[in-house]
Protein backbone atom coordinates (compact mmCIF):
# COMPACT_ATOMS: atom_id res chain seq x y z
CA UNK A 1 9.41 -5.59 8.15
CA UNK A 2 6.71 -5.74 10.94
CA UNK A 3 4.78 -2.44 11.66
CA UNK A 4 5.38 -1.02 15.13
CA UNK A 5 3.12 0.78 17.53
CA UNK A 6 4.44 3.65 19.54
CA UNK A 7 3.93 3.19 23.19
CA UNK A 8 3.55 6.47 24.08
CA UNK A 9 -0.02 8.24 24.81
CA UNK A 10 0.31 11.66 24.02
CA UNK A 11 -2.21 13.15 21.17
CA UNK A 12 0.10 13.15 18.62
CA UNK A 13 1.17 9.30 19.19
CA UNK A 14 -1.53 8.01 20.45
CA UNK A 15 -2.73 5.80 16.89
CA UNK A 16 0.86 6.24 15.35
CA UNK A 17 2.99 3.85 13.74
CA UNK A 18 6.25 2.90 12.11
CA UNK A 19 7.80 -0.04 10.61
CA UNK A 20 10.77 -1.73 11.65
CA UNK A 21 14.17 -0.74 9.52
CA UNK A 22 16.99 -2.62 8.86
CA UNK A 23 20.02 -1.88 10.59
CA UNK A 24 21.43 0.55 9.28
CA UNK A 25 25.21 -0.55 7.34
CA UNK A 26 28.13 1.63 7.85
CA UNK A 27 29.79 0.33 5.01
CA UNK A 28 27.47 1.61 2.28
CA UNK A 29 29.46 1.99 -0.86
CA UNK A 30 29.40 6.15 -1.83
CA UNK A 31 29.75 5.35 -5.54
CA UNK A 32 26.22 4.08 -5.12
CA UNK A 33 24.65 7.26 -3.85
CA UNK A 34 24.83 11.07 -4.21
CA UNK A 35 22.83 13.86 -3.02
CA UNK A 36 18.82 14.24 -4.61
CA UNK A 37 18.50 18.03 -5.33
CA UNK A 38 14.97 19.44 -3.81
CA UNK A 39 12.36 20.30 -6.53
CA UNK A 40 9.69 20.96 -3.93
CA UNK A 41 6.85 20.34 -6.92
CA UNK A 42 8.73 23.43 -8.80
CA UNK A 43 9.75 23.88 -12.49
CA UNK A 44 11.10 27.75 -12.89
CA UNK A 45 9.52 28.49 -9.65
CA UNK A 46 6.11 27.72 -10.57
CA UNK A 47 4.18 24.96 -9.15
CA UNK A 48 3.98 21.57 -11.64
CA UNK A 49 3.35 19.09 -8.56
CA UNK A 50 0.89 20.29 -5.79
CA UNK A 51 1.36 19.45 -2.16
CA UNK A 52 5.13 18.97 -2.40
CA UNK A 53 7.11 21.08 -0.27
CA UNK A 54 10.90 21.27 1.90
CA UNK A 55 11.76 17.76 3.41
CA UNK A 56 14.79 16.48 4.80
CA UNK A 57 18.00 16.02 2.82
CA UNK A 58 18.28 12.61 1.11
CA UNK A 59 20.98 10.74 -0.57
CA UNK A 60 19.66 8.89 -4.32
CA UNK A 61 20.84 5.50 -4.11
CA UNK A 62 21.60 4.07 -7.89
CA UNK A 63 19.82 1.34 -8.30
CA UNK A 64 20.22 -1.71 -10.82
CA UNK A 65 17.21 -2.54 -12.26
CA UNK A 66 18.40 -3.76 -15.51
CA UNK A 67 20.62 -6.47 -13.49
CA UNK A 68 22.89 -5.78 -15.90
CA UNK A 69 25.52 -8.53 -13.97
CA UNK A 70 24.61 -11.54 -16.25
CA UNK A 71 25.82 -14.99 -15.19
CA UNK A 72 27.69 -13.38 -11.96
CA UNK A 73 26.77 -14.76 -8.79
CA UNK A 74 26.09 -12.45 -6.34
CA UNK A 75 25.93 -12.28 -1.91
CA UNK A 76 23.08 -10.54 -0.29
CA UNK A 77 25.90 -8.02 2.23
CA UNK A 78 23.34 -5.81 3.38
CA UNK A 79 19.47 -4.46 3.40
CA UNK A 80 18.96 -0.93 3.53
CA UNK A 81 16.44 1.20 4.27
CA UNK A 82 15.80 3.73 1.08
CA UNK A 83 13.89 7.27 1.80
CA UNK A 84 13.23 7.49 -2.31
CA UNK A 85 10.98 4.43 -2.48
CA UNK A 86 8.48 2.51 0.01
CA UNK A 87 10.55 -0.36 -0.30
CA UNK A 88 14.36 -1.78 1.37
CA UNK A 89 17.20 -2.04 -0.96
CA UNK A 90 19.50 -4.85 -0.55
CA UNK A 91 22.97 -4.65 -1.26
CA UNK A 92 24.69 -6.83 -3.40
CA UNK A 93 28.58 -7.65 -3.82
CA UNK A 94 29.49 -9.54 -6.61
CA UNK A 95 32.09 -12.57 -7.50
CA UNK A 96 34.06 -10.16 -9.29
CA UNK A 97 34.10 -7.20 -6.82
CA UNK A 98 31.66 -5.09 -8.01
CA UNK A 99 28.92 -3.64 -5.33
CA UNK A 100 25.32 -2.45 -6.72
CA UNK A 101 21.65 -1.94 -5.14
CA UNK A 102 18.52 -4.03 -5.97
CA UNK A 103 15.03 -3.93 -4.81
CA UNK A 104 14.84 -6.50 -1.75
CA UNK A 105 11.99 -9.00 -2.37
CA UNK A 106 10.20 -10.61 0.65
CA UNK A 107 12.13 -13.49 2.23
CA UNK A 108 15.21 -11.69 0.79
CA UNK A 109 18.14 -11.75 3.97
CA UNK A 110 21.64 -11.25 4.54
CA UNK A 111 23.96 -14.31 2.87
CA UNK A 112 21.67 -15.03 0.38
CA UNK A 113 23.12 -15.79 -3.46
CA UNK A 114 21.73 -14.11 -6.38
CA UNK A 115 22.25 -13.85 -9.92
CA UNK A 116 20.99 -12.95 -12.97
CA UNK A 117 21.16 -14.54 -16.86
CA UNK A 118 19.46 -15.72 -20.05
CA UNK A 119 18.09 -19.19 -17.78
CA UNK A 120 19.22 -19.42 -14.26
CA UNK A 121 17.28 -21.13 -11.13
CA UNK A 122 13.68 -20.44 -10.66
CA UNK A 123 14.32 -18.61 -7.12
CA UNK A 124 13.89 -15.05 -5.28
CA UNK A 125 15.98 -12.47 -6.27
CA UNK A 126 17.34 -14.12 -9.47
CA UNK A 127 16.40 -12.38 -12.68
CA UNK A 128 16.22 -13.82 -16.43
CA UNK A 129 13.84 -12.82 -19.22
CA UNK A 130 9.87 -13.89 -19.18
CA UNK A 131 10.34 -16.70 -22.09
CA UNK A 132 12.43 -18.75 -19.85
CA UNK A 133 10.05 -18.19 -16.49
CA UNK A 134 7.42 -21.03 -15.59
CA UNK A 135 3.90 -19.61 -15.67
CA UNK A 136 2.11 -19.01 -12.56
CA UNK A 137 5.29 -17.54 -11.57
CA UNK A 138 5.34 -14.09 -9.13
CA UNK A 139 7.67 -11.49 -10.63
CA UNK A 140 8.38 -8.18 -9.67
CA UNK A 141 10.45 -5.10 -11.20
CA UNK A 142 9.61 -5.96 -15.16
CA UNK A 143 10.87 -4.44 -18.16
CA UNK A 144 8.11 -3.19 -20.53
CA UNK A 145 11.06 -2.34 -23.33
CA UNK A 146 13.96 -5.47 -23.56
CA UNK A 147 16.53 -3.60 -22.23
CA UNK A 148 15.47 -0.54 -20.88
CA UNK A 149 15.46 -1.73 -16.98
CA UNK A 150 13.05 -2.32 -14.99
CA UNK A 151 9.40 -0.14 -15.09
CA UNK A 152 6.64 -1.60 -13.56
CA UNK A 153 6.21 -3.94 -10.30
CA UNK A 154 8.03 -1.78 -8.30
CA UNK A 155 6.68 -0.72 -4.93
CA UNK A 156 5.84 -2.16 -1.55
CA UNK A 157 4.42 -5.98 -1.43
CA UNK A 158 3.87 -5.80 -5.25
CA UNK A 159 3.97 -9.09 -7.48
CA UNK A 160 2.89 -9.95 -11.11
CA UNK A 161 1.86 -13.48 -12.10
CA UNK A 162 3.10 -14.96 -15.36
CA UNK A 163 -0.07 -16.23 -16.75
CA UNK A 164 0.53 -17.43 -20.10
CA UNK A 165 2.97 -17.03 -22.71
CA UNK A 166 2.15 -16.40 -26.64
CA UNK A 167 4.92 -15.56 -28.44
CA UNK A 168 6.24 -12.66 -28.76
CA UNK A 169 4.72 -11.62 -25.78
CA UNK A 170 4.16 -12.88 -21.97
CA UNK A 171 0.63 -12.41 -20.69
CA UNK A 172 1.01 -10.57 -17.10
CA UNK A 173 -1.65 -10.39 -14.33
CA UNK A 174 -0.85 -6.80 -12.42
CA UNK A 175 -1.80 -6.61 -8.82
CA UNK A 176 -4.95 -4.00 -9.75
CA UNK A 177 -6.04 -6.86 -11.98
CA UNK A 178 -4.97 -5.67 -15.65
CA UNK A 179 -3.83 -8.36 -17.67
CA UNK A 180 -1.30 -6.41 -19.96
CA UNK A 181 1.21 -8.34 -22.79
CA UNK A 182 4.77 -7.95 -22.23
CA UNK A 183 7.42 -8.93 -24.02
CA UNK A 184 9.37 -12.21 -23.64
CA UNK A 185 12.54 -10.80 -24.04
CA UNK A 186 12.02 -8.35 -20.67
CA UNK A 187 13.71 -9.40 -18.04
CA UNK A 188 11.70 -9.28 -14.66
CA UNK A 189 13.07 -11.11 -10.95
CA UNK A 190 11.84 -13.88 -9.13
CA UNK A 191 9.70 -13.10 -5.95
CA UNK A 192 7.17 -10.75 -3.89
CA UNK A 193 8.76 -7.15 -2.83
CA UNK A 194 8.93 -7.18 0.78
CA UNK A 195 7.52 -3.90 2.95
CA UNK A 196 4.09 -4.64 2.34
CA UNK A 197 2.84 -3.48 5.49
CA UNK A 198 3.85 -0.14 4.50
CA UNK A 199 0.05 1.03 3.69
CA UNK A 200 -0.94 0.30 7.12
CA UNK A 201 1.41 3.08 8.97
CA UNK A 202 -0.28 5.62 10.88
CA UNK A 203 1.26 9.19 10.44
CA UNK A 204 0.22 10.46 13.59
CA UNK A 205 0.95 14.16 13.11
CA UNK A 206 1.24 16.23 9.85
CA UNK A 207 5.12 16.79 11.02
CA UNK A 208 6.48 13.54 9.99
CA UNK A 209 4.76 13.90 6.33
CA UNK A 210 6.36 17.79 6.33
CA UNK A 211 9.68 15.41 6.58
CA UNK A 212 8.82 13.08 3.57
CA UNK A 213 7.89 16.53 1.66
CA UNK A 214 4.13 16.15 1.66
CA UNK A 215 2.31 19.52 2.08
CA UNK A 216 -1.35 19.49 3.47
CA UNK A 217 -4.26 18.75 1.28
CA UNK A 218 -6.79 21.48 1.34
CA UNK A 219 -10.56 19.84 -0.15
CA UNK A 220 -12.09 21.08 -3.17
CA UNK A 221 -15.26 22.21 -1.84
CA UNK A 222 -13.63 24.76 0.59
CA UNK A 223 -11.83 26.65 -1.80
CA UNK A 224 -13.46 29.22 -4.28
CA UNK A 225 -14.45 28.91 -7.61
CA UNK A 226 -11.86 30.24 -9.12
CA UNK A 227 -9.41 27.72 -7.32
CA UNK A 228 -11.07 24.62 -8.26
CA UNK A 229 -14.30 23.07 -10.03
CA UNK A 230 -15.99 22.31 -6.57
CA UNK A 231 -15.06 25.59 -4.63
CA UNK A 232 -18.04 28.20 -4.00
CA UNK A 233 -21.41 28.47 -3.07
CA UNK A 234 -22.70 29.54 0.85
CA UNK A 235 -21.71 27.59 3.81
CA UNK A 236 -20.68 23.75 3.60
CA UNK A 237 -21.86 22.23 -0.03
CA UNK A 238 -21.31 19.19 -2.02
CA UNK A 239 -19.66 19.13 -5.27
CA UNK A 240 -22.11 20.55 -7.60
CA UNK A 241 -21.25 18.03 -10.17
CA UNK A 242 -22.20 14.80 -11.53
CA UNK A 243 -19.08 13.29 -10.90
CA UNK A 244 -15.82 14.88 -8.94
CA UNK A 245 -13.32 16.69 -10.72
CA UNK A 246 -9.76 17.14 -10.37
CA UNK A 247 -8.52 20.91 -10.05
CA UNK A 248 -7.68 20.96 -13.89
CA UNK A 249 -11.34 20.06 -14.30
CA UNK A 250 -10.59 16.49 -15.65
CA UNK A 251 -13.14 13.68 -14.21
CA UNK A 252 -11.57 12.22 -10.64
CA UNK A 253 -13.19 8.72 -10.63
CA UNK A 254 -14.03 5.49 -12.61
CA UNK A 255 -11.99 5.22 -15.65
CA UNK A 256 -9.53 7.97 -16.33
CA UNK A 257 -6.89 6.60 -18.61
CA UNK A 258 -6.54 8.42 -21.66
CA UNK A 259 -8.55 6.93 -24.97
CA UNK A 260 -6.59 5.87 -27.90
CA UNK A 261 -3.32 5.61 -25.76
CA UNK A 262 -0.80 4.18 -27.71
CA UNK A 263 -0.28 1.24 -25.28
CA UNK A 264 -4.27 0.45 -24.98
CA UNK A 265 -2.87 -2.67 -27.68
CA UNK A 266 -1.22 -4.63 -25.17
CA UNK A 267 -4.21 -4.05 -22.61
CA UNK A 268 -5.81 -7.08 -22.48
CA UNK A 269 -8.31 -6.54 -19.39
CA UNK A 270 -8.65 -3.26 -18.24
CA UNK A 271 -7.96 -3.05 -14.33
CA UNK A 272 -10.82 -3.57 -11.72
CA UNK A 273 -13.25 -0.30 -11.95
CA UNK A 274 -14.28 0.89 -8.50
């Protein structure tokens, strides 16, 4: 969807943006989608998640990302706009009556046929597992367990590229530039997820992010010690630090990941450092 700059000059929308949604479909199936109880960053009342606060109610739309429907053709009916996710949802009604959500891919419209099996055509928004997809291949919304629905290649404008296959396992180029193995028995779907330009929106205001939940971000160096690892010290100081921590006190940049994970074995190449 193309990002849209608001015409109007006031302070508040002067550099703002928004991208264009889909229109919005009046036949959306309520089977598919209940109400997403608030959390609000809260477990018992204390705070697990920082900077999450009230928002506006949303409905959870269920969405298939095992494509469980295998060998049933399916009809693009509708795209959606989806307040959970940065990406649109595209609605799909089957041969056979049934009605579930995917993730829409770029290029994705209304009328288009889909469907999903052990081997089917090589073409966006069909799924089928890795061993049967050409390499070189752009896949999104990939299973890392056979089975277990889709768990990584997910968001806006995201794509993985089927590099090479050595069985039992599908060599998979991420978009931050890990190389990872997967299996070939995951199933993953054809194509780019569409919404990319969803990184460039300009908020504008602090309101609209109040309405997506986000609470403000105070920095680390203008709270007190006690608060975080940088707070303290008279008037405005850096860090104090070789390298910036997070408010747990765990390092903030270069490599953070865990040593000795239990997945580091199907690491490859470690992501770009930056």
């Amino acid at each position: 969807m193309p990002l849209i700059k608001y015409q109007e000059k006031t302070n508040t929308r002067r550099f703002a943006s928004k991208l264009e949604r889909p229109k919005k479909n009046k036949m959306s199936p309520k089977g598919l989608r209940h109400i997403l109880p608030k959390k609000s960053g809260r477990s018992f009342g204390q705070v697990t998640v920082r900077h999450q606060g009230g928002r506006h109610k949303r409905y959870y739309r269920e969405i298939d990302f095992k494509r469980k429907k295998f060998n049933v053709e399916g009809k693009i009916v509708a795209l959606e706009y989806d307040p959970n996710r940065n990406v649109n949802i595209a609605l799909v009604e089957y041969s056979n009556g049934d009605v579930s959500y995917i993730l829409a891919a770029k290029d994705l419209s209304i009328g288009d046929q889909v469907v999903a099996g052990e081997k089917v055509e090589v073409k966006v928004g069909n799924a089928m597992k890795l061993k049967n997809i050409p390499i070189g291949t752009v896949v999104h919304n990939v299973e890392l367990i056979p089975g277990k629905g889709g768990q990584i290649g997910r968001s806006a404008g995201t794509g993985l590229i089927v590099q090479a296959k050595q069985d039992p396992f599908a060599h998979l180029k991420l978009p931050s530039g890990e190389i990872r193995m997967v299996p070939l028995a995951s199933m993953a779907t054809i194509g780019v997820l569409g919404n990319e330009e969803w990184k460039n929106i300009n908020w504008g205001k602090a309101g609209r992010l109040r309405h997506l939940g986000i609470r403000p971000t105070v920095r680390g160096t203008a709270q007190d010690p006690e608060s975080h690892p940088h707070g303290g010290g008279e008037g405005r100081t850096g860090i104090g630090r070789k390298k910036p921590m997070t408010v747990y006190g765990r390092p903030a940049v270069g490599r953070t990941r865990i040593k000795g994970k239990y997945s580091d074995k199907f690491i490859i190449r470690r992501r770009y450092s930056k």
